[in-house]
N, C-alpha and C. Protein backbone atom coordinates (compact mmCIF):
# COMPACT_ATOMS: atom_id res chain seq x y z
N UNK A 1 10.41 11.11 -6.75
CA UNK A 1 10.83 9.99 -7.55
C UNK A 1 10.07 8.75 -7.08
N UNK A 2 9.64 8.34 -7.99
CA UNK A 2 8.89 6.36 -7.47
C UNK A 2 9.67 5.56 -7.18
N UNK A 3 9.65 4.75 -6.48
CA UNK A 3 10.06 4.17 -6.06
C UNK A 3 9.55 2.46 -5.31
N UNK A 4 10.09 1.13 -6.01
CA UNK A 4 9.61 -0.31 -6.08
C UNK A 4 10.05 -0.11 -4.49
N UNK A 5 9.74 -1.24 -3.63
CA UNK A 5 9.98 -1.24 -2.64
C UNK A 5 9.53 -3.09 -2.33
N UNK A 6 10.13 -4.16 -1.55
CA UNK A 6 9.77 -5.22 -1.84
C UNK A 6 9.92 -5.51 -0.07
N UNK A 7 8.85 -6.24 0.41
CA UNK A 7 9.25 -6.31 2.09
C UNK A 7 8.65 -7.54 2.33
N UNK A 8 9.19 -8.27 3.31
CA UNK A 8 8.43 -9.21 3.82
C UNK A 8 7.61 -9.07 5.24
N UNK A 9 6.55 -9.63 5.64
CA UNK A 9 6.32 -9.78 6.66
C UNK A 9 5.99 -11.15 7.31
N UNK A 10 5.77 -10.93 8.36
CA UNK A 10 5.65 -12.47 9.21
C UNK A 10 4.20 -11.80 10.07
N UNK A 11 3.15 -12.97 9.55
CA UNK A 11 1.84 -13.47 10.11
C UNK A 11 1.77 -13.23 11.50
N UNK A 12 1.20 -13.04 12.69
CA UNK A 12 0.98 -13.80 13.90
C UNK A 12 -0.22 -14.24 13.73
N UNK A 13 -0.19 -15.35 13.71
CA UNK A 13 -1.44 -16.55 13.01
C UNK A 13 -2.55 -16.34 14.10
N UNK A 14 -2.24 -16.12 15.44
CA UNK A 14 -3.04 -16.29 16.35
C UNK A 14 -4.13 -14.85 16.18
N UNK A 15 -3.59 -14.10 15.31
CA UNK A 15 -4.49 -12.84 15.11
C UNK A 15 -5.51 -13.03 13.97
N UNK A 16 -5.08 -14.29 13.49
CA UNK A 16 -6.37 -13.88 12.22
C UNK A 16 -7.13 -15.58 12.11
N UNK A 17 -8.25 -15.49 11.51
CA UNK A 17 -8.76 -16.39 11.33
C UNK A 17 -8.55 -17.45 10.69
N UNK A 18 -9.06 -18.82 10.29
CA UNK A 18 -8.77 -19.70 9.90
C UNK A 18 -8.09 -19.98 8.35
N UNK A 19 -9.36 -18.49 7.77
CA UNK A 19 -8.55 -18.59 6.27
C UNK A 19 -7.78 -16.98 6.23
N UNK A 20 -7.29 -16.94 7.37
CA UNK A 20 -6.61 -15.67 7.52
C UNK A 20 -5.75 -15.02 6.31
N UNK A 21 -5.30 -16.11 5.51
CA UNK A 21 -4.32 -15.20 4.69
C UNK A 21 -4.84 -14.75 3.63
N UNK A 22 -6.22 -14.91 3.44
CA UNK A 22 -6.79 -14.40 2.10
C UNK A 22 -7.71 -13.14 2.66
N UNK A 23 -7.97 -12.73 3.80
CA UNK A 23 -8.48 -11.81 4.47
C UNK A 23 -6.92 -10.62 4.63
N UNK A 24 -6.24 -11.38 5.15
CA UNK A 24 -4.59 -10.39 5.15
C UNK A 24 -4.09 -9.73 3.86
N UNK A 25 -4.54 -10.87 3.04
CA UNK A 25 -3.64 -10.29 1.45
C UNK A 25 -5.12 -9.23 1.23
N UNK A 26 -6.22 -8.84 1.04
CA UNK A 26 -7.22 -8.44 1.45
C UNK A 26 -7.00 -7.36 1.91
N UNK A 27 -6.71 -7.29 3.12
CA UNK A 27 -6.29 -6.27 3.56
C UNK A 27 -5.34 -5.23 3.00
N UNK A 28 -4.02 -5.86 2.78
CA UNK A 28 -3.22 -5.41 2.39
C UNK A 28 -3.04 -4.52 1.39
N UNK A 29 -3.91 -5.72 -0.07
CA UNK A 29 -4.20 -4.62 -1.30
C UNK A 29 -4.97 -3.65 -1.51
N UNK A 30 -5.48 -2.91 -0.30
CA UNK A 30 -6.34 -1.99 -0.21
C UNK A 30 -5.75 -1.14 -0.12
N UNK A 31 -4.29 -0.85 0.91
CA UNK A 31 -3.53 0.05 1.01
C UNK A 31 -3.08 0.52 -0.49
N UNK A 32 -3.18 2.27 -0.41
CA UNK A 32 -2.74 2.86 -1.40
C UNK A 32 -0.90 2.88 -1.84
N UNK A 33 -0.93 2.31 -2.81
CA UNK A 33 0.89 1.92 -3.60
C UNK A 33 1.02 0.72 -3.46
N UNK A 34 0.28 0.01 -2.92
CA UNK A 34 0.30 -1.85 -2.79
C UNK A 34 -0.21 -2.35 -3.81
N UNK A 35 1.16 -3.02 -4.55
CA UNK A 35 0.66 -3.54 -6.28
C UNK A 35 0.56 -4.89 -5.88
N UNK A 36 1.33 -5.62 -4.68
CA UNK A 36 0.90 -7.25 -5.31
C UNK A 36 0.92 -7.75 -3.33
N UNK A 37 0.25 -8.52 -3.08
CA UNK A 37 0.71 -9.20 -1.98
C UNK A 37 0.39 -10.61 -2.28
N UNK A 38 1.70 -11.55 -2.05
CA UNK A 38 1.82 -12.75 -1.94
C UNK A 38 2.07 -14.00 -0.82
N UNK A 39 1.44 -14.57 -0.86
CA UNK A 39 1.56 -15.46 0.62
C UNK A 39 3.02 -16.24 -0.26
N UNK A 40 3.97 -16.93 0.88
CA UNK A 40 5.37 -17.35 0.88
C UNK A 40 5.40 -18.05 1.87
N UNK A 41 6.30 -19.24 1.67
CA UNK A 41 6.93 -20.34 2.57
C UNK A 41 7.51 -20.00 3.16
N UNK A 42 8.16 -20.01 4.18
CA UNK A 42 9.18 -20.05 4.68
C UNK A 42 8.86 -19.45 6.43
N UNK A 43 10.48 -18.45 6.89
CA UNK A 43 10.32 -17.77 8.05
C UNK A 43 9.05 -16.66 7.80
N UNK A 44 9.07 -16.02 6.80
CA UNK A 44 7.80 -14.90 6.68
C UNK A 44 7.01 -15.53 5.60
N UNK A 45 5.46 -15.23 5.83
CA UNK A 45 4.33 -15.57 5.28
C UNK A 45 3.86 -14.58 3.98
N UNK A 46 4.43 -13.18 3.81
CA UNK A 46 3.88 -12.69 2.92
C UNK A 46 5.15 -12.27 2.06
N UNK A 47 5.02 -11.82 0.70
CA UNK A 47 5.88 -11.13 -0.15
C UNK A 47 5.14 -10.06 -0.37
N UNK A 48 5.10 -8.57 -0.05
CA UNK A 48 4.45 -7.24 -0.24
C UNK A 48 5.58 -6.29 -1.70
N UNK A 49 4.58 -5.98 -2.41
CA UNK A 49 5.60 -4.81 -3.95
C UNK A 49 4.52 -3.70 -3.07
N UNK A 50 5.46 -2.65 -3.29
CA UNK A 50 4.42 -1.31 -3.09
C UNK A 50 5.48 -0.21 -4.60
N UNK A 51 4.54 0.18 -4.86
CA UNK A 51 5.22 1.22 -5.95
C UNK A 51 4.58 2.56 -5.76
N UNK A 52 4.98 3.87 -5.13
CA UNK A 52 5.20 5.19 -4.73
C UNK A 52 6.04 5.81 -4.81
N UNK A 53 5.70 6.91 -4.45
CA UNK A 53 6.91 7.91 -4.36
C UNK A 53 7.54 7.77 -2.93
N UNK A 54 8.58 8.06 -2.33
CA UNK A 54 8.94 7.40 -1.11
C UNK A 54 8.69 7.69 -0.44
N UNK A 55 7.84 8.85 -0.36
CA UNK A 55 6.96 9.19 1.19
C UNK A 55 5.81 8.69 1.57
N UNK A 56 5.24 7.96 0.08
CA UNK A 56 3.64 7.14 0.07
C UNK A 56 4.04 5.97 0.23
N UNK A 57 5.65 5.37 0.40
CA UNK A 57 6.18 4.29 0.32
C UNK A 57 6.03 3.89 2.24
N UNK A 58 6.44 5.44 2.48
CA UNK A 58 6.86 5.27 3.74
C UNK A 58 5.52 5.13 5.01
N UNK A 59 3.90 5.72 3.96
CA UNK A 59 2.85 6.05 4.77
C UNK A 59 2.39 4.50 4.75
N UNK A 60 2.56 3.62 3.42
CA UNK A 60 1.71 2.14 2.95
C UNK A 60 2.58 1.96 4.10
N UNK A 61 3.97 1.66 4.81
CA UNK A 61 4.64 0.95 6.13
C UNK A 61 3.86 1.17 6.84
N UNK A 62 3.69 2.47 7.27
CA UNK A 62 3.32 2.74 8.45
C UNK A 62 1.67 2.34 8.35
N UNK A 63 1.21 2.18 7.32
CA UNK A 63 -0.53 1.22 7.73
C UNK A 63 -0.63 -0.09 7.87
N UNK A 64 0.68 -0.25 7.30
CA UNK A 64 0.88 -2.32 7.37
C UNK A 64 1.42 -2.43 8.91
N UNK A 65 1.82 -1.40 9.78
CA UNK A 65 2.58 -1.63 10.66
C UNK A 65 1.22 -1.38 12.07
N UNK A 66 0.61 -0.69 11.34
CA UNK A 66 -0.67 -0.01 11.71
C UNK A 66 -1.70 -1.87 12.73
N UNK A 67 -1.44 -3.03 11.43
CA UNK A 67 -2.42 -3.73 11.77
C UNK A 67 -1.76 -4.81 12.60
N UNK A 68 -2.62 -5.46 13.87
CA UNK A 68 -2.46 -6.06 14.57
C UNK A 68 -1.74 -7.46 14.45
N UNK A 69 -2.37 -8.16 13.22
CA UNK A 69 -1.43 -8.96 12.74
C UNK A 69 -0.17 -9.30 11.96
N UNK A 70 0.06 -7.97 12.27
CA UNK A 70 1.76 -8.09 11.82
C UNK A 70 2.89 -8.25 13.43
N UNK A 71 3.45 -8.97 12.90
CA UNK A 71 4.13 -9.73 13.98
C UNK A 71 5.72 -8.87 13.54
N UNK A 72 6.16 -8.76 12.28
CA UNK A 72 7.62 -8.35 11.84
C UNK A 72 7.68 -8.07 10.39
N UNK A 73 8.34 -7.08 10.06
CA UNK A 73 7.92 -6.39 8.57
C UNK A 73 9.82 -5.94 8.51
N UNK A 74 10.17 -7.18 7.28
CA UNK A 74 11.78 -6.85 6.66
C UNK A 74 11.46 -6.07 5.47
N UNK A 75 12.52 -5.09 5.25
CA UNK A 75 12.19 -4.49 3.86
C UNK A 75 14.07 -5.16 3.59
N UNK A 76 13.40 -6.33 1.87
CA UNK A 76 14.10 -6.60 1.21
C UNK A 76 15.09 -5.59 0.37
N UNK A 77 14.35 -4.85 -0.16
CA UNK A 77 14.53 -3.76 -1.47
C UNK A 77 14.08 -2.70 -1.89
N UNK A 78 14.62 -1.57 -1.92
CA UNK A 78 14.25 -0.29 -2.69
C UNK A 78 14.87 -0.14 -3.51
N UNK A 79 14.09 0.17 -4.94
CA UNK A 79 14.76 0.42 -6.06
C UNK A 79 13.37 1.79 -6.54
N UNK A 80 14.59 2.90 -7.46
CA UNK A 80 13.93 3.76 -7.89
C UNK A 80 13.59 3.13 -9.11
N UNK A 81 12.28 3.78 -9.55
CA UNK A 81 11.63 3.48 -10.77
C UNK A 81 12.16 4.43 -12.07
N UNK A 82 12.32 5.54 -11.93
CA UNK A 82 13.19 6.39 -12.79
C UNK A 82 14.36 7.16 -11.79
N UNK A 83 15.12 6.73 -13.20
CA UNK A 83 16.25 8.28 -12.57
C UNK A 83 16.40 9.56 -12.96
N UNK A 84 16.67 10.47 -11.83
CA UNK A 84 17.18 11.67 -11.85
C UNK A 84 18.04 12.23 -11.54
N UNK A 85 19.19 11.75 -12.63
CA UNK A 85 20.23 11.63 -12.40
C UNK A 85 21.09 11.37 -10.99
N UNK A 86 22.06 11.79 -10.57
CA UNK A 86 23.02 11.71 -9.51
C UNK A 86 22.22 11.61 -7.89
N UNK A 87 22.00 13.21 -8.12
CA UNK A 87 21.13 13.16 -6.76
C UNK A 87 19.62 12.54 -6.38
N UNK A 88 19.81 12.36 -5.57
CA UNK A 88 18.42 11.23 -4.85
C UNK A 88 17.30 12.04 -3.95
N UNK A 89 16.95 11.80 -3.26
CA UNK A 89 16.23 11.90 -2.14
C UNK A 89 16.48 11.15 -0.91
N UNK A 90 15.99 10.95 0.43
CA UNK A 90 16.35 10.03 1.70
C UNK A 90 16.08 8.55 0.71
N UNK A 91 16.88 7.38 1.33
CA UNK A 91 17.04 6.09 1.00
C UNK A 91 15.78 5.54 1.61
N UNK A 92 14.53 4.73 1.38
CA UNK A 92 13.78 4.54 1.63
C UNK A 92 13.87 3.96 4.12
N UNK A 93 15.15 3.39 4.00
CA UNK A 93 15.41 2.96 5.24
C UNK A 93 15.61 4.29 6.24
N UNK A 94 16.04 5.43 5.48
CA UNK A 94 16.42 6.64 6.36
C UNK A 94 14.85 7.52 6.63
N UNK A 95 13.96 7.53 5.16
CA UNK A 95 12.88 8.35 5.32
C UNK A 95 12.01 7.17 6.51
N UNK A 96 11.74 6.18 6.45
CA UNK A 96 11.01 5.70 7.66
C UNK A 96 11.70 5.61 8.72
N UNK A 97 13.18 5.95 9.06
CA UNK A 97 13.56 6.46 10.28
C UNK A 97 12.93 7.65 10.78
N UNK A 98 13.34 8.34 9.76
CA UNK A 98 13.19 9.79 9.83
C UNK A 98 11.55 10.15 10.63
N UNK A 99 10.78 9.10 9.96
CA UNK A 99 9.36 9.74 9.79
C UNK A 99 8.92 9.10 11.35
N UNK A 100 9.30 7.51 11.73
CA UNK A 100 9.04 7.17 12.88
C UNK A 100 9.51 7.66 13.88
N UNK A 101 11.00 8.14 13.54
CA UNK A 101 11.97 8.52 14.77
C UNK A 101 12.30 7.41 15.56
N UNK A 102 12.63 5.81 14.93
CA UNK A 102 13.17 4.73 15.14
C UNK A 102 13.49 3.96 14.38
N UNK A 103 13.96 2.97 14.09
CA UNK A 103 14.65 1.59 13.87
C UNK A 103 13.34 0.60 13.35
N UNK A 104 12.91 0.44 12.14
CA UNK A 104 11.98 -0.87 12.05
C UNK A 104 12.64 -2.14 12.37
């Protein structure tokens, strides 16, 4: 099943260059299921959409988690893209337990 997935992360500025966030968002949209990355005000610097199935949901984490300048990665939201009916699959928070064998 596909599955939207919406996360924030937080910069460590000291890792990237001056016009770092257009090299980061850059980065980012290269990863496969990464539809939009947006730079944001606030405590976290980026707004990340990834749209997969939830195991390609769970591999795009684990490459964003992959790069040095990620300092902290919240996942806002998982929402399925279609339903099938009743039963599901793991909840996007359990399959990247599952897959890390920890706690993001």
């Amino acid at each position: 099943m596909a599955t939207r997935a919406y996360f924030m992360i937080n910069v460590a500025k000291d890792r990237v260059g001056s016009d770092g966030q257009v090299d980061v968002v850059k980065e980012l949209e290269a990863i496969p299921g990464i539809k939009s990355a947006e730079p944001v005000f606030g405590v976290y610097d980026l707004l990340v959409v990834v749209e997969a199935p939830v195991s390609e949901v769970t591999h795009s984490v684990n490459k964003i988690m992959e790069k040095n300048w990620v300092r902290r990665l919240h996942i806002l939201r998982a929402e399925p893209l279609e339903r099938e009916g009743k039963k599901g699959g793991l909840l996007l928070g359990e399959a990247l337990r599952a897959q890390r064998g920890k706690s993001l």
